[in-house]
PDB file of N, CA and C in Angstrom:
ATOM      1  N   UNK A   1     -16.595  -2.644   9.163  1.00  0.00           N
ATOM      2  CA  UNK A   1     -15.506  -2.286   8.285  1.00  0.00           C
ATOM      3  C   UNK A   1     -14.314  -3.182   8.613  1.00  0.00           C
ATOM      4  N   UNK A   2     -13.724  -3.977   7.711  1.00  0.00           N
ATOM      5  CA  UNK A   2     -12.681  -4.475   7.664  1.00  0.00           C
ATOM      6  C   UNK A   2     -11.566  -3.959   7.491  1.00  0.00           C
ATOM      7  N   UNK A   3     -10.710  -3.717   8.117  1.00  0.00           N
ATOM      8  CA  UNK A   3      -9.114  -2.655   7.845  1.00  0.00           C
ATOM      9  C   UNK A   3      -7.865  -4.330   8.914  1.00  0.00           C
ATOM     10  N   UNK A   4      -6.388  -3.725   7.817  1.00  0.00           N
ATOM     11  CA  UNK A   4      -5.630  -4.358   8.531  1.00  0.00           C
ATOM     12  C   UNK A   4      -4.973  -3.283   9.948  1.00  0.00           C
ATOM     13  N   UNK A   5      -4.371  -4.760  10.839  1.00  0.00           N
ATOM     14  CA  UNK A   5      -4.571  -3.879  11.885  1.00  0.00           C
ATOM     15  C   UNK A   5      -3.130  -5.147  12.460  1.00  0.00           C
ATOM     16  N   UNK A   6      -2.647  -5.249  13.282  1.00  0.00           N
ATOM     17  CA  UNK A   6      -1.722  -5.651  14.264  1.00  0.00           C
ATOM     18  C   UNK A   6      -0.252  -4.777  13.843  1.00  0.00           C
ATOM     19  N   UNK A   7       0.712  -4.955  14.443  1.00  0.00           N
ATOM     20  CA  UNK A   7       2.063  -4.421  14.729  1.00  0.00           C
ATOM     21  C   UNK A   7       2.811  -5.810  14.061  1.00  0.00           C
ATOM     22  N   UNK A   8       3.690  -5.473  13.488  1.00  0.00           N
ATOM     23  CA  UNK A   8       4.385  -6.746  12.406  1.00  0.00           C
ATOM     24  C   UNK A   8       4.182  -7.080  10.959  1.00  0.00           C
ATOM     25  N   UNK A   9       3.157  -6.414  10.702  1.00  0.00           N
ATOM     26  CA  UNK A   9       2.786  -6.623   9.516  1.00  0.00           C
ATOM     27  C   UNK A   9       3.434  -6.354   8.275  1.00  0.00           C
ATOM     28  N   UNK A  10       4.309  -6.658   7.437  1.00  0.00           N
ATOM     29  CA  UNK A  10       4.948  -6.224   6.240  1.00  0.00           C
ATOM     30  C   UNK A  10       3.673  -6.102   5.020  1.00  0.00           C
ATOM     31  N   UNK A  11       3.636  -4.568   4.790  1.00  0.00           N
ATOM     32  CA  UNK A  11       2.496  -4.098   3.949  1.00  0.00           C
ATOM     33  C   UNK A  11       3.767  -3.114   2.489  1.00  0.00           C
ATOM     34  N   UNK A  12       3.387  -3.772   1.295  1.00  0.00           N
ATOM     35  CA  UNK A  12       4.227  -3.402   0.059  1.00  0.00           C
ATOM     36  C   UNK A  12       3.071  -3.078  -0.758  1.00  0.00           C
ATOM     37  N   UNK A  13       3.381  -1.868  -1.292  1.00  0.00           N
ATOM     38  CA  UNK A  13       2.492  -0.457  -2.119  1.00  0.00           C
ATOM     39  C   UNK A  13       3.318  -0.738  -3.537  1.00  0.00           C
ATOM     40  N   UNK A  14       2.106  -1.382  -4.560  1.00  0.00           N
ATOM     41  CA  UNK A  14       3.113  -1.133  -5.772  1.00  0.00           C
ATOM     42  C   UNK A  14       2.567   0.130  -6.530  1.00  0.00           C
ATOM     43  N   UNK A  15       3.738   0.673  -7.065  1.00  0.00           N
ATOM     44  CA  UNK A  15       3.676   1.895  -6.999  1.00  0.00           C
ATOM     45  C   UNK A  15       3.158   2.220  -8.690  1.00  0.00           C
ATOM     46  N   UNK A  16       3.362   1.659  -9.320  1.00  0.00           N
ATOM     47  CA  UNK A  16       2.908   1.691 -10.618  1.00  0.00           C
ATOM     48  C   UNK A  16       1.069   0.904 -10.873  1.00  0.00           C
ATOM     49  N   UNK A  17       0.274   2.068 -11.674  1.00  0.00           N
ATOM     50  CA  UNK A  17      -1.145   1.631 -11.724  1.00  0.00           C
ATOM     51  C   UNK A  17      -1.738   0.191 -12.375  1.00  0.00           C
ATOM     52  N   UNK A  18      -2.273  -0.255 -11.785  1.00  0.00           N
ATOM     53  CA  UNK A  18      -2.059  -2.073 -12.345  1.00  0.00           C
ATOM     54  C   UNK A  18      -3.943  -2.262 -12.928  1.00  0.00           C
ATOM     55  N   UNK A  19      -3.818  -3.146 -14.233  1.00  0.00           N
ATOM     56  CA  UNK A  19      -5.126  -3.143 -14.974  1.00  0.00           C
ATOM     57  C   UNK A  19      -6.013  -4.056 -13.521  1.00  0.00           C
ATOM     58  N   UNK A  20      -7.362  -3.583 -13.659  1.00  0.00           N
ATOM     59  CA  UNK A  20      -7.590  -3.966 -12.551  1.00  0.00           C
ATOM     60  C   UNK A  20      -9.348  -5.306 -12.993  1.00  0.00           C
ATOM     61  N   UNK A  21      -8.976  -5.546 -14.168  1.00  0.00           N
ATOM     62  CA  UNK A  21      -9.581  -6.852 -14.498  1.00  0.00           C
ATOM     63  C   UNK A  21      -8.423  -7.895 -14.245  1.00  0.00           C
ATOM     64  N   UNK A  22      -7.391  -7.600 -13.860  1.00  0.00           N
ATOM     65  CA  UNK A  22      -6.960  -9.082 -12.849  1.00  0.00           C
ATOM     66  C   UNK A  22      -7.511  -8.980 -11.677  1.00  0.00           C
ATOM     67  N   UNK A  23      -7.704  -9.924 -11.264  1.00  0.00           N
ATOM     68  CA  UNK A  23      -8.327 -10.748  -9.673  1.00  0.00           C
ATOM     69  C   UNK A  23      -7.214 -10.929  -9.390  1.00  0.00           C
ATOM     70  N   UNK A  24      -7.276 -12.099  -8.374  1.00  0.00           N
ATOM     71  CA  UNK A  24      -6.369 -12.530  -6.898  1.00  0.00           C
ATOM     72  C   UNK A  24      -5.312 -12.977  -7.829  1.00  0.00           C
ATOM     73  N   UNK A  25      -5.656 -13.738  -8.679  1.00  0.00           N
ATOM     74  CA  UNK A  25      -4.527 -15.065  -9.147  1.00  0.00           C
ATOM     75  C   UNK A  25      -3.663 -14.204 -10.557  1.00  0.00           C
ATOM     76  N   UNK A  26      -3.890 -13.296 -10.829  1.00  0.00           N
ATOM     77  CA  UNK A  26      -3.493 -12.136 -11.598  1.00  0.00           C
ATOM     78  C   UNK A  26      -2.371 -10.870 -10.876  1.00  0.00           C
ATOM     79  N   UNK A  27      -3.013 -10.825  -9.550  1.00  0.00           N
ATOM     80  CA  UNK A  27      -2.358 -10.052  -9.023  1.00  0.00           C
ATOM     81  C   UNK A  27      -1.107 -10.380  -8.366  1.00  0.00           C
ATOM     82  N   UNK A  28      -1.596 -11.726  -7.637  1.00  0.00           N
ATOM     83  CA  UNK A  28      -0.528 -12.526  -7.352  1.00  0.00           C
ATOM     84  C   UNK A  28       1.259 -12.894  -8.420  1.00  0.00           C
ATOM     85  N   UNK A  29       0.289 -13.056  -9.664  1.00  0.00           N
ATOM     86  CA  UNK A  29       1.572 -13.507 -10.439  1.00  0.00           C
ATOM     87  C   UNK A  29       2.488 -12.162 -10.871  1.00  0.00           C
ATOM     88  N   UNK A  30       1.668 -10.934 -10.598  1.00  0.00           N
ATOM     89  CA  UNK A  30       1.932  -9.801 -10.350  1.00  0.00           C
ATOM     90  C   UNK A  30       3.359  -9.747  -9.712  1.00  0.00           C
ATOM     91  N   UNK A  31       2.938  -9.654  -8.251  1.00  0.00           N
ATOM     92  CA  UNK A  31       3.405  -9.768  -6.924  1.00  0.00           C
ATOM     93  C   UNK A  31       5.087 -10.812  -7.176  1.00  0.00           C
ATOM     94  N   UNK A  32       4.637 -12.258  -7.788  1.00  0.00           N
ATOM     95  CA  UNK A  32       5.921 -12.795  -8.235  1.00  0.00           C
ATOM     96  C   UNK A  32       6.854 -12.293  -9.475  1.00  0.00           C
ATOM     97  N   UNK A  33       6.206 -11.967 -10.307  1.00  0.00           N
ATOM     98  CA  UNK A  33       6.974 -11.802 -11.381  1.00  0.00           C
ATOM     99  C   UNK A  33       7.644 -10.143 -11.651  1.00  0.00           C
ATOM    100  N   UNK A  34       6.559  -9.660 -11.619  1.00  0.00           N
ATOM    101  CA  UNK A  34       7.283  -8.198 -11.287  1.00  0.00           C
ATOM    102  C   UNK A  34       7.772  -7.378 -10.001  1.00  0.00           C
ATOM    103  N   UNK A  35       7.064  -8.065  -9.106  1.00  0.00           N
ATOM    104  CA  UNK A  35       7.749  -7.197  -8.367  1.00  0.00           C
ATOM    105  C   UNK A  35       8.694  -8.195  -7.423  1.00  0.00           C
ATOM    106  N   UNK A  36       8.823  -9.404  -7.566  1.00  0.00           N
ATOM    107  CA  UNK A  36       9.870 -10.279  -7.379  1.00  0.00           C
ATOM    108  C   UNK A  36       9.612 -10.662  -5.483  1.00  0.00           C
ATOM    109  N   UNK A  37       8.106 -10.750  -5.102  1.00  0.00           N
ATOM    110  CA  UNK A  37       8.209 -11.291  -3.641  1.00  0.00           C
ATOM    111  C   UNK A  37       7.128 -12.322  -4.096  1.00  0.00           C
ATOM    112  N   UNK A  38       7.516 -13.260  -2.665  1.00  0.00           N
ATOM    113  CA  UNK A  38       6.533 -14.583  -2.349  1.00  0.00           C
ATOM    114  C   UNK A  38       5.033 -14.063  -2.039  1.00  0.00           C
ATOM    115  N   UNK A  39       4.008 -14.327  -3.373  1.00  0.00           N
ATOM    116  CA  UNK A  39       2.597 -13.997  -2.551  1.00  0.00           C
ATOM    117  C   UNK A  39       1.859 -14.889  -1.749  1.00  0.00           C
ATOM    118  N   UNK A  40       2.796 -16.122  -1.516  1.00  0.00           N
ATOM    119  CA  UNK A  40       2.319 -16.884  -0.751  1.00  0.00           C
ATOM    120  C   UNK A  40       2.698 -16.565   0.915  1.00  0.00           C
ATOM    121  N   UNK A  41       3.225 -15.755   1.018  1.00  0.00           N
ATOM    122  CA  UNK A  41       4.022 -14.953   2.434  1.00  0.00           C
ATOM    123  C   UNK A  41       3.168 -14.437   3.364  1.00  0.00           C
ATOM    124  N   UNK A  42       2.981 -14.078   4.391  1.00  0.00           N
ATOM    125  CA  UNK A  42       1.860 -13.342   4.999  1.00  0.00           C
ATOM    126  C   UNK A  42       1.400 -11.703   4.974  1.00  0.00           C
ATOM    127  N   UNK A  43       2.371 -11.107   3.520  1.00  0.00           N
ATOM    128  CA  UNK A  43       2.596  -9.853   3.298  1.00  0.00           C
ATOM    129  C   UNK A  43       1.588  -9.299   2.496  1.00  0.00           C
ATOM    130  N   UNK A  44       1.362  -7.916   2.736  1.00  0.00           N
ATOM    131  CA  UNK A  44       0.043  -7.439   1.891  1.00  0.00           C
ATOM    132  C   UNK A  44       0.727  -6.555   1.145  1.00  0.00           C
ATOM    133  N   UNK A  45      -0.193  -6.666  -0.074  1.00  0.00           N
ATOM    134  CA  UNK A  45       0.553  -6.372  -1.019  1.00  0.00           C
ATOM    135  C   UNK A  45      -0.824  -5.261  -2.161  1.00  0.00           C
ATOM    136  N   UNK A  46      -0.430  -4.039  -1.739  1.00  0.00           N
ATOM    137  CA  UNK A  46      -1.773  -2.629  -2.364  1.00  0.00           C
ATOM    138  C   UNK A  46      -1.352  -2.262  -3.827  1.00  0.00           C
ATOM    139  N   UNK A  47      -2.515  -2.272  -4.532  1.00  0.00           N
ATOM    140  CA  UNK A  47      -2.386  -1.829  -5.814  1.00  0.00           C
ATOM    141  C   UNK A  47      -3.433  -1.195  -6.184  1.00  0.00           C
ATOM    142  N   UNK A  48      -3.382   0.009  -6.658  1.00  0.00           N
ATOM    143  CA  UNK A  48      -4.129   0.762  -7.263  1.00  0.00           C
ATOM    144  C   UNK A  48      -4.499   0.713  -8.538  1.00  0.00           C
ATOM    145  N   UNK A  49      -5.652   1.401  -9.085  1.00  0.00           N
ATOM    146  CA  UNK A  49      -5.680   1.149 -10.928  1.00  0.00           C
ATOM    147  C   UNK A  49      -5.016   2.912 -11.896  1.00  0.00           C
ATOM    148  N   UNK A  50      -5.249   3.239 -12.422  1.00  0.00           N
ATOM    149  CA  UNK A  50      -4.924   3.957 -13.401  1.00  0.00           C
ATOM    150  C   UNK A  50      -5.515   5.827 -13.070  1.00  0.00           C
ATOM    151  N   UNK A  51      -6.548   5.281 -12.629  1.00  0.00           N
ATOM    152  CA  UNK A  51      -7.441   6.793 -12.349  1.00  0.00           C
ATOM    153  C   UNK A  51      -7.244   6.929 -11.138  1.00  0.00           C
ATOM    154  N   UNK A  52      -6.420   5.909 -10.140  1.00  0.00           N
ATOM    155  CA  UNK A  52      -6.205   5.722  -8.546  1.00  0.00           C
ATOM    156  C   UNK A  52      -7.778   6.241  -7.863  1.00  0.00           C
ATOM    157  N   UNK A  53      -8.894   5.583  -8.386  1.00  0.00           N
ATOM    158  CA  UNK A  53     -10.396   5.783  -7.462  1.00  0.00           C
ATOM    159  C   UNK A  53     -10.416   4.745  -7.172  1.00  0.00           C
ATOM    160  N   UNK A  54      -9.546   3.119  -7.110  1.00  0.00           N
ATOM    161  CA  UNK A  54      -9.644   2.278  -6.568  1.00  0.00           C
ATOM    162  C   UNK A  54      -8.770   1.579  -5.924  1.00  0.00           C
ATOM    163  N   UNK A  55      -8.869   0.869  -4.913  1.00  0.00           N
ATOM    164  CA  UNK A  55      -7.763   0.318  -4.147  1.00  0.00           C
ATOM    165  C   UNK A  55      -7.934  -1.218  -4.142  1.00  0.00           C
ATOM    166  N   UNK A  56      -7.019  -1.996  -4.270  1.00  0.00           N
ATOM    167  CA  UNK A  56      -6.705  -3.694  -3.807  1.00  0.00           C
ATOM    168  C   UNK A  56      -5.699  -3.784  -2.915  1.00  0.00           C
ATOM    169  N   UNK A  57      -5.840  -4.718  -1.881  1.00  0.00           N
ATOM    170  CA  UNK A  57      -5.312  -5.074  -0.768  1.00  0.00           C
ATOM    171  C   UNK A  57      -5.309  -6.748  -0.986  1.00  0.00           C
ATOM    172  N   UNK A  58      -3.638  -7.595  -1.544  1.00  0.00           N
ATOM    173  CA  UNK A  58      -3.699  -9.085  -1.556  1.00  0.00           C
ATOM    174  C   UNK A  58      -3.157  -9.774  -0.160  1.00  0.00           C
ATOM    175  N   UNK A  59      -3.387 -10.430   0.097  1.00  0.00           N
ATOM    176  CA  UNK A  59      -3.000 -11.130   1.241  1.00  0.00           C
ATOM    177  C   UNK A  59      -3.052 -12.948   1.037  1.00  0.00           C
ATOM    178  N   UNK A  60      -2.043 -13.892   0.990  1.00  0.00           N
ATOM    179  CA  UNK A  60      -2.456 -15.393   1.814  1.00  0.00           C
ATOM    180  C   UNK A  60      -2.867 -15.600   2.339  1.00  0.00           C
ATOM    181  N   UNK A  61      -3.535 -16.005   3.050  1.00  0.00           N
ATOM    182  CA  UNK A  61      -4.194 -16.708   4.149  1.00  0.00           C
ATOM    183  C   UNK A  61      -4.168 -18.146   4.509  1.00  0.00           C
ATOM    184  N   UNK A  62      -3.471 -18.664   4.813  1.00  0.00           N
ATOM    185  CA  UNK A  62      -3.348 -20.225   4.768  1.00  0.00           C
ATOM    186  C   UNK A  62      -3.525 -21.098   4.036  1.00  0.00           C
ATOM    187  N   UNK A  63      -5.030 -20.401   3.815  1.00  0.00           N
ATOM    188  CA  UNK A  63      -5.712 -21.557   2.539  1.00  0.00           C
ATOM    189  C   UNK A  63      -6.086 -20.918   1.036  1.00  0.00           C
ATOM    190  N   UNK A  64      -5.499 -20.103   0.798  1.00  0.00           N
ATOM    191  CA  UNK A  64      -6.146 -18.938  -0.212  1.00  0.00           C
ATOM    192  C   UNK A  64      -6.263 -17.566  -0.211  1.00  0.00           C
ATOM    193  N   UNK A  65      -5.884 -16.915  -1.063  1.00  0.00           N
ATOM    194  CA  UNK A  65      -6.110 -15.793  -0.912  1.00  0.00           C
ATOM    195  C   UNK A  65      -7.332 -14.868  -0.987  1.00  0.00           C
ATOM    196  N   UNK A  66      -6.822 -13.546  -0.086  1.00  0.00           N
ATOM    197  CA  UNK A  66      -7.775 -12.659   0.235  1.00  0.00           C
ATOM    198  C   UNK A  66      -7.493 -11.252  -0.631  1.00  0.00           C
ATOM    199  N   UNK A  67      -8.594 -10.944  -0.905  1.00  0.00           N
ATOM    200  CA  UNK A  67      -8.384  -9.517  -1.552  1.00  0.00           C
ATOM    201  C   UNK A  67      -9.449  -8.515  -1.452  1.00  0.00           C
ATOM    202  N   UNK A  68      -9.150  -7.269  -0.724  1.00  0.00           N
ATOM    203  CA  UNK A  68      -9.683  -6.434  -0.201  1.00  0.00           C
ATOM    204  C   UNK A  68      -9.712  -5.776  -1.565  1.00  0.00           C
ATOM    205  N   UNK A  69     -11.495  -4.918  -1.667  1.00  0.00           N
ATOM    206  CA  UNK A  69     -11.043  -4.096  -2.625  1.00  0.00           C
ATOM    207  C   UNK A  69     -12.014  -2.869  -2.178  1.00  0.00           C
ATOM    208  N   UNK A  70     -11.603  -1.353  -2.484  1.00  0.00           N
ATOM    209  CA  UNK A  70     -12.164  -0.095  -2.153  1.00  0.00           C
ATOM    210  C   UNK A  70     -12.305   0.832  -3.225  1.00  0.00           C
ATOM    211  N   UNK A  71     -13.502   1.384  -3.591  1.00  0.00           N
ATOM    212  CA  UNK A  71     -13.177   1.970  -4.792  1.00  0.00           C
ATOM    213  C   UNK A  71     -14.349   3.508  -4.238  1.00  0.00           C
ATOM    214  N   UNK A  72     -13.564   4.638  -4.611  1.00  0.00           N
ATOM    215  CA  UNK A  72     -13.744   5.757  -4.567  1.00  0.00           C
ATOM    216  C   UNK A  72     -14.799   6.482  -5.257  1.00  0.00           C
ATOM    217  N   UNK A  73     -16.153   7.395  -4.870  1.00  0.00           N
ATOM    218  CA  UNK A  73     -16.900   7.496  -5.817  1.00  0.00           C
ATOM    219  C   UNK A  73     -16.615   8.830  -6.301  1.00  0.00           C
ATOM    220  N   UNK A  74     -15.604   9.860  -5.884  1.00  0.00           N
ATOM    221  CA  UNK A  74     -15.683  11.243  -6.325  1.00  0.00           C
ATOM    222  C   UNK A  74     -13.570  11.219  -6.694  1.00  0.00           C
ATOM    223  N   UNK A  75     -13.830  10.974  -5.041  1.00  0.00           N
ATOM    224  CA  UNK A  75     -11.915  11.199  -4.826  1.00  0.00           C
ATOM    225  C   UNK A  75     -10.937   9.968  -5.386  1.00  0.00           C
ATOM    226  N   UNK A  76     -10.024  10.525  -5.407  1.00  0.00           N
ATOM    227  CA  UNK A  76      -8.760   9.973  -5.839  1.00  0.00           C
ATOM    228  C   UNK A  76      -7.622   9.728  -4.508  1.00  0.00           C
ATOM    229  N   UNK A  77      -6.789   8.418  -4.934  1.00  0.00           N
ATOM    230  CA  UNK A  77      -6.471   7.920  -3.680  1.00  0.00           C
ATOM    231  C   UNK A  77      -5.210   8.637  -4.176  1.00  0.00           C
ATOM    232  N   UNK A  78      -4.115   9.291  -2.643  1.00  0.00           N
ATOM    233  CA  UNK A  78      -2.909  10.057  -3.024  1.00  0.00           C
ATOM    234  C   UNK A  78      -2.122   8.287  -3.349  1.00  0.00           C
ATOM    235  N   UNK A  79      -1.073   8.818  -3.752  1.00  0.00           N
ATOM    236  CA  UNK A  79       0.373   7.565  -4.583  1.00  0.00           C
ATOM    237  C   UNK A  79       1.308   7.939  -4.494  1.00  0.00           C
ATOM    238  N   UNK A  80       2.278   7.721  -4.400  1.00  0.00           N
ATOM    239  CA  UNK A  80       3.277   8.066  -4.399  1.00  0.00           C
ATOM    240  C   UNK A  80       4.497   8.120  -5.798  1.00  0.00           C
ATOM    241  N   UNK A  81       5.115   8.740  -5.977  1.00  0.00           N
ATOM    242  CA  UNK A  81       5.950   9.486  -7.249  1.00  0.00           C
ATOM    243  C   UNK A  81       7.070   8.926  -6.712  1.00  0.00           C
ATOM    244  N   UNK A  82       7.332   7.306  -6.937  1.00  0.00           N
ATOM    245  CA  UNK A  82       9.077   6.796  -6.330  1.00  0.00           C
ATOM    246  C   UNK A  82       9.330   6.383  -7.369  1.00  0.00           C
ATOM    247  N   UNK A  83      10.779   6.378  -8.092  1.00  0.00           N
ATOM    248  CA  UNK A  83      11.348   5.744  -8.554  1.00  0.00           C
ATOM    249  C   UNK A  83      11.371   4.446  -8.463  1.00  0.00           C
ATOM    250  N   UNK A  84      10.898   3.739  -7.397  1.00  0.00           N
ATOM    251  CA  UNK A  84      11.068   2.549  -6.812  1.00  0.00           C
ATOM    252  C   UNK A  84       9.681   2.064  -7.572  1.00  0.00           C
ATOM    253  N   UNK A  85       9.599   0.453  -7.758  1.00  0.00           N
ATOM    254  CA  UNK A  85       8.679  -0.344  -8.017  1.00  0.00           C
ATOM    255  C   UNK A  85       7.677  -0.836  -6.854  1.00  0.00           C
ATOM    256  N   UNK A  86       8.619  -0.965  -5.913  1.00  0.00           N
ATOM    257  CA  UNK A  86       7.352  -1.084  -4.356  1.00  0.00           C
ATOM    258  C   UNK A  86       7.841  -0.117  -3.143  1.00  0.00           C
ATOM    259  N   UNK A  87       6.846   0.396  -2.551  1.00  0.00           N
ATOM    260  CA  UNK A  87       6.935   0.945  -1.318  1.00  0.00           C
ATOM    261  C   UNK A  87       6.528   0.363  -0.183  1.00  0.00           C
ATOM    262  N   UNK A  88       7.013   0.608   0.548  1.00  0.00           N
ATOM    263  CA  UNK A  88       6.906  -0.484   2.482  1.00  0.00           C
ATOM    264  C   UNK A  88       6.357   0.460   3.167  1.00  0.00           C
ATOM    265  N   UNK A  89       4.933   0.003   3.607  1.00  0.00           N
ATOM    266  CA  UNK A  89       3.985   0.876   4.832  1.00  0.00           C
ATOM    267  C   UNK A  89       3.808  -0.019   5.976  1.00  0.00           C
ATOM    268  N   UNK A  90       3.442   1.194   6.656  1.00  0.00           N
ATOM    269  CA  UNK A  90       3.349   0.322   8.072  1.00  0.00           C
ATOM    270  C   UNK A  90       1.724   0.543   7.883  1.00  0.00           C
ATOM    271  N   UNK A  91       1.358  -0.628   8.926  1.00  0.00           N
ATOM    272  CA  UNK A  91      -0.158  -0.482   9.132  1.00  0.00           C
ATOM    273  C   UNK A  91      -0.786   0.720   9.180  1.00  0.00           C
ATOM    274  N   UNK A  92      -0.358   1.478  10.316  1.00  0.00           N
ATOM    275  CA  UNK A  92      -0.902   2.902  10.140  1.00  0.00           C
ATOM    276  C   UNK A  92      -0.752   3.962   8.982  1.00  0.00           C
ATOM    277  N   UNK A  93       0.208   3.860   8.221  1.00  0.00           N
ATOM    278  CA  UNK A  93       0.124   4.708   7.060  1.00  0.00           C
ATOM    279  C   UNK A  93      -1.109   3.907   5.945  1.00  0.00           C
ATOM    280  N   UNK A  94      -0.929   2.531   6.028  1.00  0.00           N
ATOM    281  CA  UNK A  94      -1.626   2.082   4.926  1.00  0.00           C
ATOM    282  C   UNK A  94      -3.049   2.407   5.795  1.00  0.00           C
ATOM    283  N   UNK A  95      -3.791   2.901   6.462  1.00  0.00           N
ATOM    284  CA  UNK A  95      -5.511   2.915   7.607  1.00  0.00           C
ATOM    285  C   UNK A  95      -5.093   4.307   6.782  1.00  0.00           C
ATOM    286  N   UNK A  96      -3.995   5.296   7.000  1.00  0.00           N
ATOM    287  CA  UNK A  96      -4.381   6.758   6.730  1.00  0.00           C
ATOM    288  C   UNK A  96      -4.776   6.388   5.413  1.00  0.00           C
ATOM    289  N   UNK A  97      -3.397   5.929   4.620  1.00  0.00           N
ATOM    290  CA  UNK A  97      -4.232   6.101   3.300  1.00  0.00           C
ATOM    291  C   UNK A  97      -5.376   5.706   2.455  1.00  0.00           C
ATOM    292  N   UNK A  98      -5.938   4.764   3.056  1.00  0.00           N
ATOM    293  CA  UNK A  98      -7.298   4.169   2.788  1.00  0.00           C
ATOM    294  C   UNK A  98      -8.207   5.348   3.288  1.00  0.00           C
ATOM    295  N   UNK A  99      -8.003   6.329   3.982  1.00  0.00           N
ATOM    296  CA  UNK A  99      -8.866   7.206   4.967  1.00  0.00           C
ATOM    297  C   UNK A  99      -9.022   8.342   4.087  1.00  0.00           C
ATOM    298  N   UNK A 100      -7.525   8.197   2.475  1.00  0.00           N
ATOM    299  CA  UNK A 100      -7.921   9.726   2.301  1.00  0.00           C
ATOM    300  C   UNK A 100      -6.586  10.630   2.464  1.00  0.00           C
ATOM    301  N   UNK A 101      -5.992  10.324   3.154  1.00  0.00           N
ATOM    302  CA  UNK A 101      -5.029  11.183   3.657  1.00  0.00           C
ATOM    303  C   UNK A 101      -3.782  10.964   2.655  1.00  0.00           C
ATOM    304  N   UNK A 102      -2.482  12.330   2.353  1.00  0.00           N
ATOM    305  CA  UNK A 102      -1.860  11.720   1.143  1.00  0.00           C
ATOM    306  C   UNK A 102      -0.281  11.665   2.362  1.00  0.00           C
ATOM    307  N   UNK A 103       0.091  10.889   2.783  1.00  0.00           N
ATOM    308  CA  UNK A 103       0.908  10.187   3.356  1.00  0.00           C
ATOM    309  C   UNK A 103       2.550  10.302   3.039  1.00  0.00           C
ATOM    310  N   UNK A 104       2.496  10.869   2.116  1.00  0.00           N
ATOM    311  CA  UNK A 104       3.762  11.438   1.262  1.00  0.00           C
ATOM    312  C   UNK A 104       3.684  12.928   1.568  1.00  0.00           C
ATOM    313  N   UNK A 105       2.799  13.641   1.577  1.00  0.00           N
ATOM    314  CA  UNK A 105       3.128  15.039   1.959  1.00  0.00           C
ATOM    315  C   UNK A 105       3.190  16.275   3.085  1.00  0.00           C
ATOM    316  N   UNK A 106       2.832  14.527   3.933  1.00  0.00           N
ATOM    317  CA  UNK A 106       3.065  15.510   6.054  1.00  0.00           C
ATOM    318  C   UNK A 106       4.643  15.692   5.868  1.00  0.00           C
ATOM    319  N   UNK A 107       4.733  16.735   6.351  1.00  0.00           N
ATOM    320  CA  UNK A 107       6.339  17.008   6.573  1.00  0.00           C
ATOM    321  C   UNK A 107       6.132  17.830   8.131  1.00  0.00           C
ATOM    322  N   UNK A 108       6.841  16.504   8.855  1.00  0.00           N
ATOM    323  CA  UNK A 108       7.391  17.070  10.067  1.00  0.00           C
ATOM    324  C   UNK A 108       8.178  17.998  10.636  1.00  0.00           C
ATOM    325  N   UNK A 109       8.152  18.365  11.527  1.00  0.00           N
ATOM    326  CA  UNK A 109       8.775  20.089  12.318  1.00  0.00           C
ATOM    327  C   UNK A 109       9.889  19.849  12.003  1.00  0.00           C
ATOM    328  N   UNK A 110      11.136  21.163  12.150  1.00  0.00           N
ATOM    329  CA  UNK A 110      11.994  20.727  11.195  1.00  0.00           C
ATOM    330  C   UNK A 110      12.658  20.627  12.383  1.00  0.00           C
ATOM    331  N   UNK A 111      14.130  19.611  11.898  1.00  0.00           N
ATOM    332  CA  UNK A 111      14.928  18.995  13.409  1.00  0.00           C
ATOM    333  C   UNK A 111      16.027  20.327  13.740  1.00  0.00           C
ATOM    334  N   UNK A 112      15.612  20.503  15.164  1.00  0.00           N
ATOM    335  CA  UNK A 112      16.407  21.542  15.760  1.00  0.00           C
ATOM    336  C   UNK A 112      17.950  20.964  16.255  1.00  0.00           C
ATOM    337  N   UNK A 113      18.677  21.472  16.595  1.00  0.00           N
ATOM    338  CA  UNK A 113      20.448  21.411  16.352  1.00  0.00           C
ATOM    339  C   UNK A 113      20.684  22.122  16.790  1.00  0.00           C
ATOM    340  N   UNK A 114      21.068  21.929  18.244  1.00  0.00           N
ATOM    341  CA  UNK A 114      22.007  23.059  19.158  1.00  0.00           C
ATOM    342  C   UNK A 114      23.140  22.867  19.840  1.00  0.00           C
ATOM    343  N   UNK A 115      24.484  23.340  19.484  1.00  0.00           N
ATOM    344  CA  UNK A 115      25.366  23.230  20.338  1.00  0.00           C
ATOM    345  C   UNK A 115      25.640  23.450  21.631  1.00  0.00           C
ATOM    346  N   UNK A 116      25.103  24.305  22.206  1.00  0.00           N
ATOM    347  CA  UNK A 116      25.058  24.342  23.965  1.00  0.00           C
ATOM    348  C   UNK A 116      23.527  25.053  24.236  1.00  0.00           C
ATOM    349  N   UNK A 117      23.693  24.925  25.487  1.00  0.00           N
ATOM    350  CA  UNK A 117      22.369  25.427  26.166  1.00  0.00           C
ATOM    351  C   UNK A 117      22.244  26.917  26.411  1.00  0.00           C
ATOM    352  N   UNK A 118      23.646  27.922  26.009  1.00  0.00           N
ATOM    353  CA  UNK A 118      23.801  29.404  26.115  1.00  0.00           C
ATOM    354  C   UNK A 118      23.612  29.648  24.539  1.00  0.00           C
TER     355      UNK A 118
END
């Protein structure tokens, strides 16, 4: 199994469902024109299709690009509901969400606030 993986990685989630008879060089002009970054950059860049049962993962690579693709045979991948045109994951959110997991709806313990120790 191939998954991205190091610490540094700038990983951008576009958040709107993209036709998914574009390939690399489709997605890419994607990547420039709408959502306004360099796909020549070392940044990965996830797009889902319409029914979200499939996933693309673009990447550069020195010499060409790479494109990961995952497609779901029952489930649906969670997405996120932003106003925003791209979202910024870190490696580990983008492994959960490839895993399944909906990444938008862990809500952590709630933050405690105390003025003294009595």
């Amino acid at each position: 199994m191939i998954r991205p993986a190091g610490d540094g990685l700038e990983i951008y989630l576009c958040v709107e469902p993209v036709d998914f008879r574009r390939q690399a060089t489709g997605l890419a002009t994607l990547v420039q024109d709408a959502l306004d970054f360099d796909p020549f950059s070392s940044r990965l860049f996830v797009f889902t299709n319409r029914r979200r049962s499939q996933c693309r993962i673009l990447v550069w690579e020195r010499t060409g690009f790479v494109l990961w693709s995952k497609r779901l045979e029952k489930a649906r991948f969670a997405w996120p509901k932003h106003d925003d045109t791209v979202v910024s994951l870190s490696v580990h959110e983008l492994n959960l969400l490839l895993d399944g997991y909906d990444i938008w709806r862990f809500q952590p313990h709630e933050t405690l606030r105390y003025a003294s120790m009595y």
